[in-house]
C-alpha atoms as a PDB file:
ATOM      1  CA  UNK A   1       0.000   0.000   0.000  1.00  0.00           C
ATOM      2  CA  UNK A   2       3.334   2.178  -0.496  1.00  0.00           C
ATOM      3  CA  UNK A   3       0.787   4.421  -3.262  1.00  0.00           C
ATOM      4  CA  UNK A   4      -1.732   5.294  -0.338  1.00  0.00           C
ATOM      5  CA  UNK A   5      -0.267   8.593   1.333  1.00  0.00           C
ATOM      6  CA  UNK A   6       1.588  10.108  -1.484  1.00  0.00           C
ATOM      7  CA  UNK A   7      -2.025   9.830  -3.494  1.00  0.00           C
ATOM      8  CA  UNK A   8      -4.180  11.187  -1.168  1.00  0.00           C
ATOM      9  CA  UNK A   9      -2.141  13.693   0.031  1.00  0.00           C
ATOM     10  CA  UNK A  10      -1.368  15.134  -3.813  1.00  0.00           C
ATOM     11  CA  UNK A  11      -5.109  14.840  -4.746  1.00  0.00           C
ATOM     12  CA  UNK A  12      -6.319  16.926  -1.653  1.00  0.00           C
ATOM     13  CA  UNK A  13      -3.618  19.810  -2.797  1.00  0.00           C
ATOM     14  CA  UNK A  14      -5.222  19.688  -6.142  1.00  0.00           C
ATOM     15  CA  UNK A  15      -8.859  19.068  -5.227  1.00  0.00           C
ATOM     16  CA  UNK A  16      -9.956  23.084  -5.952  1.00  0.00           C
ATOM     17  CA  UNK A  17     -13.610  22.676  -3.912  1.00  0.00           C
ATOM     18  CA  UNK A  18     -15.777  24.625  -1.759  1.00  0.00           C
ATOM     19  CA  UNK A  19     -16.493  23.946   1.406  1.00  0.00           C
ATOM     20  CA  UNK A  20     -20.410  25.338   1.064  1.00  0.00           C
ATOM     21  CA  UNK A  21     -20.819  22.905  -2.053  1.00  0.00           C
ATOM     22  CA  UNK A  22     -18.921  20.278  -0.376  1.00  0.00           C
ATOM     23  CA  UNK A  23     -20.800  20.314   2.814  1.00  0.00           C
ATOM     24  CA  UNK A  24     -24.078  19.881   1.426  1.00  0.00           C
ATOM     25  CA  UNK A  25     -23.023  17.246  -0.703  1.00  0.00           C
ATOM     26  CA  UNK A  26     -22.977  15.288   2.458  1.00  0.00           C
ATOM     27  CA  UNK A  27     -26.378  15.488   3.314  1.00  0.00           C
ATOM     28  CA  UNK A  28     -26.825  12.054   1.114  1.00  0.00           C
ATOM     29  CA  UNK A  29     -24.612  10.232   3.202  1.00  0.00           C
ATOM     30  CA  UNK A  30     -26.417  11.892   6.423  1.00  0.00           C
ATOM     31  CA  UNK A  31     -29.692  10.610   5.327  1.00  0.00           C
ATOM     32  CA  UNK A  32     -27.982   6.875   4.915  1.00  0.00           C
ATOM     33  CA  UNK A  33     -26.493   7.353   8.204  1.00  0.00           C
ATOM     34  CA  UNK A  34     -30.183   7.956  10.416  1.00  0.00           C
ATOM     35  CA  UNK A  35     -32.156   5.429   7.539  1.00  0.00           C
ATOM     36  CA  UNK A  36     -29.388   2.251   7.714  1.00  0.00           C
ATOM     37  CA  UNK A  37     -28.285   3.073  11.430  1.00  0.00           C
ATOM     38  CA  UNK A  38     -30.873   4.560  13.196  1.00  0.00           C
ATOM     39  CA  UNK A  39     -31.818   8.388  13.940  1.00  0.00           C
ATOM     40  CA  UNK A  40     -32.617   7.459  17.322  1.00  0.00           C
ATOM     41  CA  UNK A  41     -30.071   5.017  18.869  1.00  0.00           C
ATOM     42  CA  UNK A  42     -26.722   7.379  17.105  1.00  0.00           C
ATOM     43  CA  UNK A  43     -24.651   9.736  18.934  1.00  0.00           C
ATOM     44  CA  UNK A  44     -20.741   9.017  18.454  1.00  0.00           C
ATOM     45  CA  UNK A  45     -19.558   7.991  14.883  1.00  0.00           C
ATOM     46  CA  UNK A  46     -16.372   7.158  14.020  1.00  0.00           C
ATOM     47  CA  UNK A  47     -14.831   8.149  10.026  1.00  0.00           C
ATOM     48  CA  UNK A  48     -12.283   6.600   8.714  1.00  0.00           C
ATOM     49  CA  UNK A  49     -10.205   8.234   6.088  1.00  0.00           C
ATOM     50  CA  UNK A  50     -11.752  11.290   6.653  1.00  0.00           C
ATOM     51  CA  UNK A  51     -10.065  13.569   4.178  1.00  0.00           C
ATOM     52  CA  UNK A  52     -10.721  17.589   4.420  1.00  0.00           C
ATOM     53  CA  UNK A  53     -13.360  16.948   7.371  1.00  0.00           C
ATOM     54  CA  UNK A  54     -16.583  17.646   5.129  1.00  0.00           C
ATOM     55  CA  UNK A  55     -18.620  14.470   6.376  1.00  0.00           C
ATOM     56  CA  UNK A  56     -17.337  15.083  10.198  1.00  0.00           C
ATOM     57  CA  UNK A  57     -18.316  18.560  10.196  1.00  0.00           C
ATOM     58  CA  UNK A  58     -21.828  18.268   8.936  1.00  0.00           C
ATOM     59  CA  UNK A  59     -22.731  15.408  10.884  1.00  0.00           C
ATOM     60  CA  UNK A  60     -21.452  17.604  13.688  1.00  0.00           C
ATOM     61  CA  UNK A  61     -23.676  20.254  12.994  1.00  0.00           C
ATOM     62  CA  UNK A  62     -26.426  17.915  13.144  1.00  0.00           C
ATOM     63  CA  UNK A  63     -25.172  17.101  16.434  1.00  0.00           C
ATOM     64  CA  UNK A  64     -23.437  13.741  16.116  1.00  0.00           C
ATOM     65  CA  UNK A  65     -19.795  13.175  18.075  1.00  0.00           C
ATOM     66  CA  UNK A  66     -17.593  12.501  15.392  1.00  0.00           C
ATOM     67  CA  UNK A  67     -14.001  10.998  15.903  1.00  0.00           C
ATOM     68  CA  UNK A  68     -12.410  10.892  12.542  1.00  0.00           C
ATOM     69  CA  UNK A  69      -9.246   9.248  11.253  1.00  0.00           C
ATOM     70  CA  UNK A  70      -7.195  10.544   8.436  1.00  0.00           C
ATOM     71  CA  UNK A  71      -3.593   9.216   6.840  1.00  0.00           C
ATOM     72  CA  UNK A  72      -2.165  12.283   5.425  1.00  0.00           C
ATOM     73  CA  UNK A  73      -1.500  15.416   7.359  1.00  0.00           C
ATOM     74  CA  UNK A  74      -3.081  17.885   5.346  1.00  0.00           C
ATOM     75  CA  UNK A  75      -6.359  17.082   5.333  1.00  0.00           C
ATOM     76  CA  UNK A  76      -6.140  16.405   8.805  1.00  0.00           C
ATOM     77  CA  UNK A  77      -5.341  20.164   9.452  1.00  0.00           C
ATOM     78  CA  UNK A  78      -7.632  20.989   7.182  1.00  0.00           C
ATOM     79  CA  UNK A  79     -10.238  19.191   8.989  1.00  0.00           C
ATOM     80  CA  UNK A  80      -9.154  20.895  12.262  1.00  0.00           C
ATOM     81  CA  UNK A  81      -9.717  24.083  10.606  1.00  0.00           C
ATOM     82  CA  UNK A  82     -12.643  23.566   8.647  1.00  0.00           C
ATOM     83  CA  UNK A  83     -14.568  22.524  12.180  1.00  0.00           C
ATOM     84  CA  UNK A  84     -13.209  25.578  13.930  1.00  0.00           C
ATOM     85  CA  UNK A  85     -14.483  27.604  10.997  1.00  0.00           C
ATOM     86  CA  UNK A  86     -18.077  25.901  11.385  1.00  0.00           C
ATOM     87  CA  UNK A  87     -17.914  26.147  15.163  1.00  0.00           C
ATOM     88  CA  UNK A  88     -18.137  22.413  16.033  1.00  0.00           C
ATOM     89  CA  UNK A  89     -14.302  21.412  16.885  1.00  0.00           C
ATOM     90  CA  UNK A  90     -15.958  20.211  20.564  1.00  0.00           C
ATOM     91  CA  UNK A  91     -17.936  17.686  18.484  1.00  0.00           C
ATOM     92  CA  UNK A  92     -15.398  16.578  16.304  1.00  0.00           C
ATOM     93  CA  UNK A  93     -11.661  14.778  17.069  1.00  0.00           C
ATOM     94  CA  UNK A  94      -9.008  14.418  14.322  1.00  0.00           C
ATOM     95  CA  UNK A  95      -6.786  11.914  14.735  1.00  0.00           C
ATOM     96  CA  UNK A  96      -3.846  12.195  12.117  1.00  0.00           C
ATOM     97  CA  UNK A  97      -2.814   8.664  11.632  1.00  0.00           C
ATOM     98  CA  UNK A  98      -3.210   4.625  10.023  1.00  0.00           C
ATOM     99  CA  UNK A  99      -6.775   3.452  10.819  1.00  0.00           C
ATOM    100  CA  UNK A 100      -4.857   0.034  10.188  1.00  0.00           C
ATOM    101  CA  UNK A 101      -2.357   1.316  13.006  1.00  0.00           C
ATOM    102  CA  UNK A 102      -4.274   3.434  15.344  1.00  0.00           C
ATOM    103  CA  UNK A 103      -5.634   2.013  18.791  1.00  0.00           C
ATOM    104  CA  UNK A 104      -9.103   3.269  19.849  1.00  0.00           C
ATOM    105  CA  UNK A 105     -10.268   1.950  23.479  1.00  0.00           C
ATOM    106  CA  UNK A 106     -13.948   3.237  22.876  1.00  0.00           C
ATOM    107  CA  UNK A 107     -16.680   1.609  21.059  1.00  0.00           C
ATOM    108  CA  UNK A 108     -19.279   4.035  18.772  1.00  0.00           C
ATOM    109  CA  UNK A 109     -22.842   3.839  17.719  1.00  0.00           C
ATOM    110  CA  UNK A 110     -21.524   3.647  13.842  1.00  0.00           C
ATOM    111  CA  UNK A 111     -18.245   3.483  11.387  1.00  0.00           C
ATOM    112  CA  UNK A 112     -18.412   5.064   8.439  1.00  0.00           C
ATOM    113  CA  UNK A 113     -16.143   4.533   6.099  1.00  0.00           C
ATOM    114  CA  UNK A 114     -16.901   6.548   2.731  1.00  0.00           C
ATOM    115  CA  UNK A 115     -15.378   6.364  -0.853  1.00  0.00           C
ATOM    116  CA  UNK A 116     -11.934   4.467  -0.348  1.00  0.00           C
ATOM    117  CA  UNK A 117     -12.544   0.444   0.951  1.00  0.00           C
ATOM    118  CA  UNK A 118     -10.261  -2.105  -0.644  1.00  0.00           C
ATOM    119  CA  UNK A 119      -6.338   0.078  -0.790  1.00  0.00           C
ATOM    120  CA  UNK A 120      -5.131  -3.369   0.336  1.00  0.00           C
ATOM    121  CA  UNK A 121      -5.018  -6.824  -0.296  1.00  0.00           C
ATOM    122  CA  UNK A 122      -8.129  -8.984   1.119  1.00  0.00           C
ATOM    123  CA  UNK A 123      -6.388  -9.760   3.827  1.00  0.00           C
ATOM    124  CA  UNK A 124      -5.820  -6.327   4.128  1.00  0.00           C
ATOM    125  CA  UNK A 125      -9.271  -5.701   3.889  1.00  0.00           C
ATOM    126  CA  UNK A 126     -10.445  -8.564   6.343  1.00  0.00           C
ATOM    127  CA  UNK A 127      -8.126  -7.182   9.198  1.00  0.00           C
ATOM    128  CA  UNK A 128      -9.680  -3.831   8.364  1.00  0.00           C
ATOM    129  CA  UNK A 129     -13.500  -5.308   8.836  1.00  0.00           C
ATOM    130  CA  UNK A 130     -12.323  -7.025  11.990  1.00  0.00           C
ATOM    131  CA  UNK A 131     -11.124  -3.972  13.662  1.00  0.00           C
ATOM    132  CA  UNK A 132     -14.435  -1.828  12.352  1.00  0.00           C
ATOM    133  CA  UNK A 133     -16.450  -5.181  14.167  1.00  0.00           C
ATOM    134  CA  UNK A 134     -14.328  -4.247  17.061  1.00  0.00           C
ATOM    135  CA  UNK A 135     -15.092  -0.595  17.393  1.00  0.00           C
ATOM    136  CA  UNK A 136     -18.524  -1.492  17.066  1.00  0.00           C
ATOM    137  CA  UNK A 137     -21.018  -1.319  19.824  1.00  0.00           C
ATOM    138  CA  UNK A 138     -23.102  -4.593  20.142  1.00  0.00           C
ATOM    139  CA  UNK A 139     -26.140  -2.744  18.602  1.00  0.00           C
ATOM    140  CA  UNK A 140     -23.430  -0.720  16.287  1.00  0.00           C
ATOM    141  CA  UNK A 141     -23.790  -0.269  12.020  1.00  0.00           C
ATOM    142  CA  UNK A 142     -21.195  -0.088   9.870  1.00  0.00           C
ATOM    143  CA  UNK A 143     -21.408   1.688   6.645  1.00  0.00           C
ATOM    144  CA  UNK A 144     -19.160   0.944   3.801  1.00  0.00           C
ATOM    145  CA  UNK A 145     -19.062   2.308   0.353  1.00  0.00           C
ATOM    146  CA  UNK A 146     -17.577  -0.640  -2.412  1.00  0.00           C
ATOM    147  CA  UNK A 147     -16.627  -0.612  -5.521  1.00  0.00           C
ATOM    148  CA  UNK A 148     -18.307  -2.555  -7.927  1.00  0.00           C
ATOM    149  CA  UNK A 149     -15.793  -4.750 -10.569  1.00  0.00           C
ATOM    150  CA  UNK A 150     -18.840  -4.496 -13.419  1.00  0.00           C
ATOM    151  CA  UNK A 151     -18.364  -0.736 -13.817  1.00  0.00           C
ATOM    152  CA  UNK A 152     -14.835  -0.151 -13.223  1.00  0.00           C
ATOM    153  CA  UNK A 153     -14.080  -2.701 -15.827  1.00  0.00           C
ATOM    154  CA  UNK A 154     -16.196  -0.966 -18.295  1.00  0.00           C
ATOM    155  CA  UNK A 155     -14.733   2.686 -17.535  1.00  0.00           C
ATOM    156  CA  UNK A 156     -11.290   1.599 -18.508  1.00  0.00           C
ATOM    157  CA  UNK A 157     -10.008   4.017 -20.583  1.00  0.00           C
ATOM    158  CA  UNK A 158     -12.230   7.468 -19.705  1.00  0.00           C
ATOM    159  CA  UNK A 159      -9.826  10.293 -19.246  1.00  0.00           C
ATOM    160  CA  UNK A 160     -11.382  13.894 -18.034  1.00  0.00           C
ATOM    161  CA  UNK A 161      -9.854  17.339 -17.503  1.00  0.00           C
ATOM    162  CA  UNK A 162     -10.884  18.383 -14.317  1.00  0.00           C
ATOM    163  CA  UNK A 163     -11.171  22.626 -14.189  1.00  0.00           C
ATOM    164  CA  UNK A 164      -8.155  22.479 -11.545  1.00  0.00           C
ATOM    165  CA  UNK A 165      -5.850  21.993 -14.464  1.00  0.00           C
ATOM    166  CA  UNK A 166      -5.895  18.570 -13.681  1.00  0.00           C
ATOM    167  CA  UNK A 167      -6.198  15.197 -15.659  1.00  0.00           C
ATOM    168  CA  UNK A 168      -8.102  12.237 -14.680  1.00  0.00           C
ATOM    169  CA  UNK A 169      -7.809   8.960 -15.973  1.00  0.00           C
ATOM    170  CA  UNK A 170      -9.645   5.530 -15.487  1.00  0.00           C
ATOM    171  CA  UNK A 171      -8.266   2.012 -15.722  1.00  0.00           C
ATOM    172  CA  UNK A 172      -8.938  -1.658 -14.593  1.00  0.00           C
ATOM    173  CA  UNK A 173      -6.767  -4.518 -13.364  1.00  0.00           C
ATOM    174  CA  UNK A 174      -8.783  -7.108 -14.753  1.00  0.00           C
ATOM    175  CA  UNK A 175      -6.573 -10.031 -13.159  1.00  0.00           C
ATOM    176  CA  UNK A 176      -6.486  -8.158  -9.550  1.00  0.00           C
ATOM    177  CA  UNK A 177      -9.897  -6.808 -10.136  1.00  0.00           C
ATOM    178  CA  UNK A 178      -9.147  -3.242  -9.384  1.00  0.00           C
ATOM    179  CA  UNK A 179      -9.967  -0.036 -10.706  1.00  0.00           C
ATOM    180  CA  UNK A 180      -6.850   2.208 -11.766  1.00  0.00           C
ATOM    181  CA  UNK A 181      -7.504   5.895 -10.902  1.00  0.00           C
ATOM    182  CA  UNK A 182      -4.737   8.447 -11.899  1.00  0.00           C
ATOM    183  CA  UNK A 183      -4.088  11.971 -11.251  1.00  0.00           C
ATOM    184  CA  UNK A 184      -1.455  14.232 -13.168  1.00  0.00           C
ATOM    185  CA  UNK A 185      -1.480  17.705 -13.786  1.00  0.00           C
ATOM    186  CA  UNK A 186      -1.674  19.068 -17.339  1.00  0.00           C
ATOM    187  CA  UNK A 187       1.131  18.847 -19.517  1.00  0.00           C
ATOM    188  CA  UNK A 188       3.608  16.886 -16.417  1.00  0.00           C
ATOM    189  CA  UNK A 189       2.663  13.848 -16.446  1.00  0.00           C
ATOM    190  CA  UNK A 190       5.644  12.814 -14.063  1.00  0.00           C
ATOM    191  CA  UNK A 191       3.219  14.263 -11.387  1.00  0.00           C
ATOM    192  CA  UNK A 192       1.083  11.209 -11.770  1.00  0.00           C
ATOM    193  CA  UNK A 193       0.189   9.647  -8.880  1.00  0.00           C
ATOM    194  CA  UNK A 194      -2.370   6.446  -8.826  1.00  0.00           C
ATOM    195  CA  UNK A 195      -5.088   5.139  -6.374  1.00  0.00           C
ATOM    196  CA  UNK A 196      -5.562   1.314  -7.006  1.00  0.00           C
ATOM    197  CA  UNK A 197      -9.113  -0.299  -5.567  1.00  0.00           C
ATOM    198  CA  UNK A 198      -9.856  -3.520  -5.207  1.00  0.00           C
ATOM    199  CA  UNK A 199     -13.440  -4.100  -6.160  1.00  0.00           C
ATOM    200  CA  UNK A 200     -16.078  -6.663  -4.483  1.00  0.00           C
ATOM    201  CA  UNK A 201     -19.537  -7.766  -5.499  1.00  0.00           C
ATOM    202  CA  UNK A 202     -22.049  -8.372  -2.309  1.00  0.00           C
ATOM    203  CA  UNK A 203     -20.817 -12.233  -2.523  1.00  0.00           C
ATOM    204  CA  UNK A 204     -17.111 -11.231  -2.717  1.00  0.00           C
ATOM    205  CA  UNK A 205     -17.816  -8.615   0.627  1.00  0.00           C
ATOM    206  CA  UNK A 206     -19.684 -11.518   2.029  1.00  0.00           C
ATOM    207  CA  UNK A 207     -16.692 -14.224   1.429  1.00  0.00           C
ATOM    208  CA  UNK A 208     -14.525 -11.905   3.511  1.00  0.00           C
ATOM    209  CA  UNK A 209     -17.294 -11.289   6.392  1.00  0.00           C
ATOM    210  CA  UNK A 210     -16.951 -15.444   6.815  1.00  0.00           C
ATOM    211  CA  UNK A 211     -16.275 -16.695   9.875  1.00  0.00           C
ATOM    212  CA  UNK A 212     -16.556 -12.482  11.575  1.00  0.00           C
ATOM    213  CA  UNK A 213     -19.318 -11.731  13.751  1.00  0.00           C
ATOM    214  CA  UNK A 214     -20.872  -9.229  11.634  1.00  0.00           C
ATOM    215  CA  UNK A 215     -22.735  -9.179   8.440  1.00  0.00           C
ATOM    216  CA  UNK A 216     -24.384  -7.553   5.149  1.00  0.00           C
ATOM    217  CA  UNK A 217     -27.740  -6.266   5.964  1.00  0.00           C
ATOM    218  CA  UNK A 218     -28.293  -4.303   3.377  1.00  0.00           C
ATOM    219  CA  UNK A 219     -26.587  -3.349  -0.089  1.00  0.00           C
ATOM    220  CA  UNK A 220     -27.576   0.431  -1.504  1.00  0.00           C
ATOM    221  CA  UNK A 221     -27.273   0.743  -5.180  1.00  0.00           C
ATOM    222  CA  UNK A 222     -25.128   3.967  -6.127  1.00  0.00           C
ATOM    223  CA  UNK A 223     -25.757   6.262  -9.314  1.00  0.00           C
ATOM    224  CA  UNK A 224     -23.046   5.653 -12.562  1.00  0.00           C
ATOM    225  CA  UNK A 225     -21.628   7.531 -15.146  1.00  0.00           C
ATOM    226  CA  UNK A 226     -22.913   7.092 -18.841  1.00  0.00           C
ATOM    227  CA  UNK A 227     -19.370   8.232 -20.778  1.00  0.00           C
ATOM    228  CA  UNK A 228     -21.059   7.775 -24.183  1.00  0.00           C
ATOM    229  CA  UNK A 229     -23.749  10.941 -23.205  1.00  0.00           C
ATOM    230  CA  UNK A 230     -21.319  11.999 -20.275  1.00  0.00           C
ATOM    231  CA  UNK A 231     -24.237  12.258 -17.971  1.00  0.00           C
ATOM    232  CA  UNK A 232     -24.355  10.973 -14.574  1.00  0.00           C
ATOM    233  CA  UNK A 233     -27.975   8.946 -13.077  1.00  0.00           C
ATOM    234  CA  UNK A 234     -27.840   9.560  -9.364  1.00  0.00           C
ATOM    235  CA  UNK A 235     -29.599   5.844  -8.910  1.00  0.00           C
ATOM    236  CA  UNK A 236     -29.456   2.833 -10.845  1.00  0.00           C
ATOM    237  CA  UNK A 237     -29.620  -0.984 -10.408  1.00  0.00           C
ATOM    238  CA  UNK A 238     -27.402  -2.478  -8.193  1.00  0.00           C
ATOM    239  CA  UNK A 239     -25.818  -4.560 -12.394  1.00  0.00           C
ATOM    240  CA  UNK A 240     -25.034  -1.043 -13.525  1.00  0.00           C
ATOM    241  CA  UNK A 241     -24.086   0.676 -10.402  1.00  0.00           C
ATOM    242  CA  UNK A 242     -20.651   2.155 -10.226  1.00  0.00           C
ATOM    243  CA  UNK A 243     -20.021   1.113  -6.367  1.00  0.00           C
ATOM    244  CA  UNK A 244     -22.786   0.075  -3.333  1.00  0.00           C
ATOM    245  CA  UNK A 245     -23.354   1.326  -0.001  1.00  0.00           C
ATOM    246  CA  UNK A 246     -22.729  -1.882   2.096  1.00  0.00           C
ATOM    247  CA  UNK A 247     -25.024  -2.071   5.967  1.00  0.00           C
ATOM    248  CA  UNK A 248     -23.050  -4.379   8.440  1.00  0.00           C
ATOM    249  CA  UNK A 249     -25.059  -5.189  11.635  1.00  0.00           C
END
């Protein structure tokens, strides 16, 4: 996983956002968080790979207790400063580390981990469930966003120019099932830097749940992209769906 820090802490330099548009983009994943895990029975959350803080800080404005975990230490001071600016830093707690590393003694209502499972190998990944099962409450959700091998192996080949000055280009690993996702910016390409997924269907999440005491509950369709119209459908069927929203109970 050597690509992991240098990747994630290049495309958060060159990620040119707002924090008003990026905040409200949350509200989706707010609305899976009280529907899959419960309005009611949630009060501390824990994030990993947090990135710039946006999820953290609006579920902290909704009045969750957020402990977040992020790899690469920009984002993690962003984070800091983006829930100063938004007046919630007693709600939230950044720590800047390895969620593969980092010991947590607590236990919290839900784990959210959004937009990044499967960096490693499966066994990576099955370590990774066990300690989310572990920070779990017995009652506790987890909520995991996958990537789906149909749709990555089909965008092989898209390239974009992002209006960052940035280029974006898709691939797939068809013998490691993995989708290939490279940043460079325009016109130096030696900037590249590449984020490698591995990609599960429901049965290939559920052959690495075997044997933990946790579960699928629930798999949430995502949108996808159409490249030939260039024209994104927010929902589709779970066959054409770019990536899932996986419930563990």
């Amino acid at each position: 996983m050597e690509w992991v820090k240098d990747f994630y802490t290049k495309q958060y330099e060159w990620m040119n956002i707002n924090d008003e548009d990026m905040l409200q983009a949350e509200e989706e994943r707010l609305q899976h968080l009280e529907q899959f895990a419960g309005k009611s029975s949630v009060r501390k959350v824990l994030e990993l790979g947090g990135g710039k803080g946006y999820f953290a800080v609006a579920a902290a404005r909704k009045g969750y207790d957020v402990k977040m975990i992020e790899l690469t230490e920009n984002a993690a001071a962003y984070s800091r400063n983006l829930a100063k600016k938004y007046g919630v830093s007693e709600k939230i707690t950044v720590i800047q580390g390895d969620f593969y590393e980092t010991a947590l003694a607590e236990q919290f209502d839900a784990v959210c981990y959004w937009d990044g499972f499967g960096i490693g190998t499966d066994a990576d990944q099955q370590r990774l469930l066990k300690r989310i099962r572990d920070w779990l409450k017995p009652d506790g959700t987890a909520l995991i966003d996958i990537y789906t091998p149909w749709f990555w192996a089909k965008a092989a080949g898209q390239r974009m120019e992002l209006g960052s000055g940035m280029i974006r280009a898709y691939d797939f690993d068809a013998h490691n099932c993995r989708m290939l996702d490279a940043w460079w910016e325009l016109g130096n390409e030696v900037s590249k830097v590449v984020q490698s997924l591995r990609c599960y269907s429901p049965a290939d999440l559920k052959l690495l749940l075997s044997g933990m005491d946790i579960e699928i509950s629930h798999c949430e369709p995502g949108g996808a992209m159409d490249y030939d119209a260039w024209q994104y459908h927010k929902k589709v069927p779970l066959g054409e769906a770019m990536g899932y929203l996986a419930v563990l109970k």
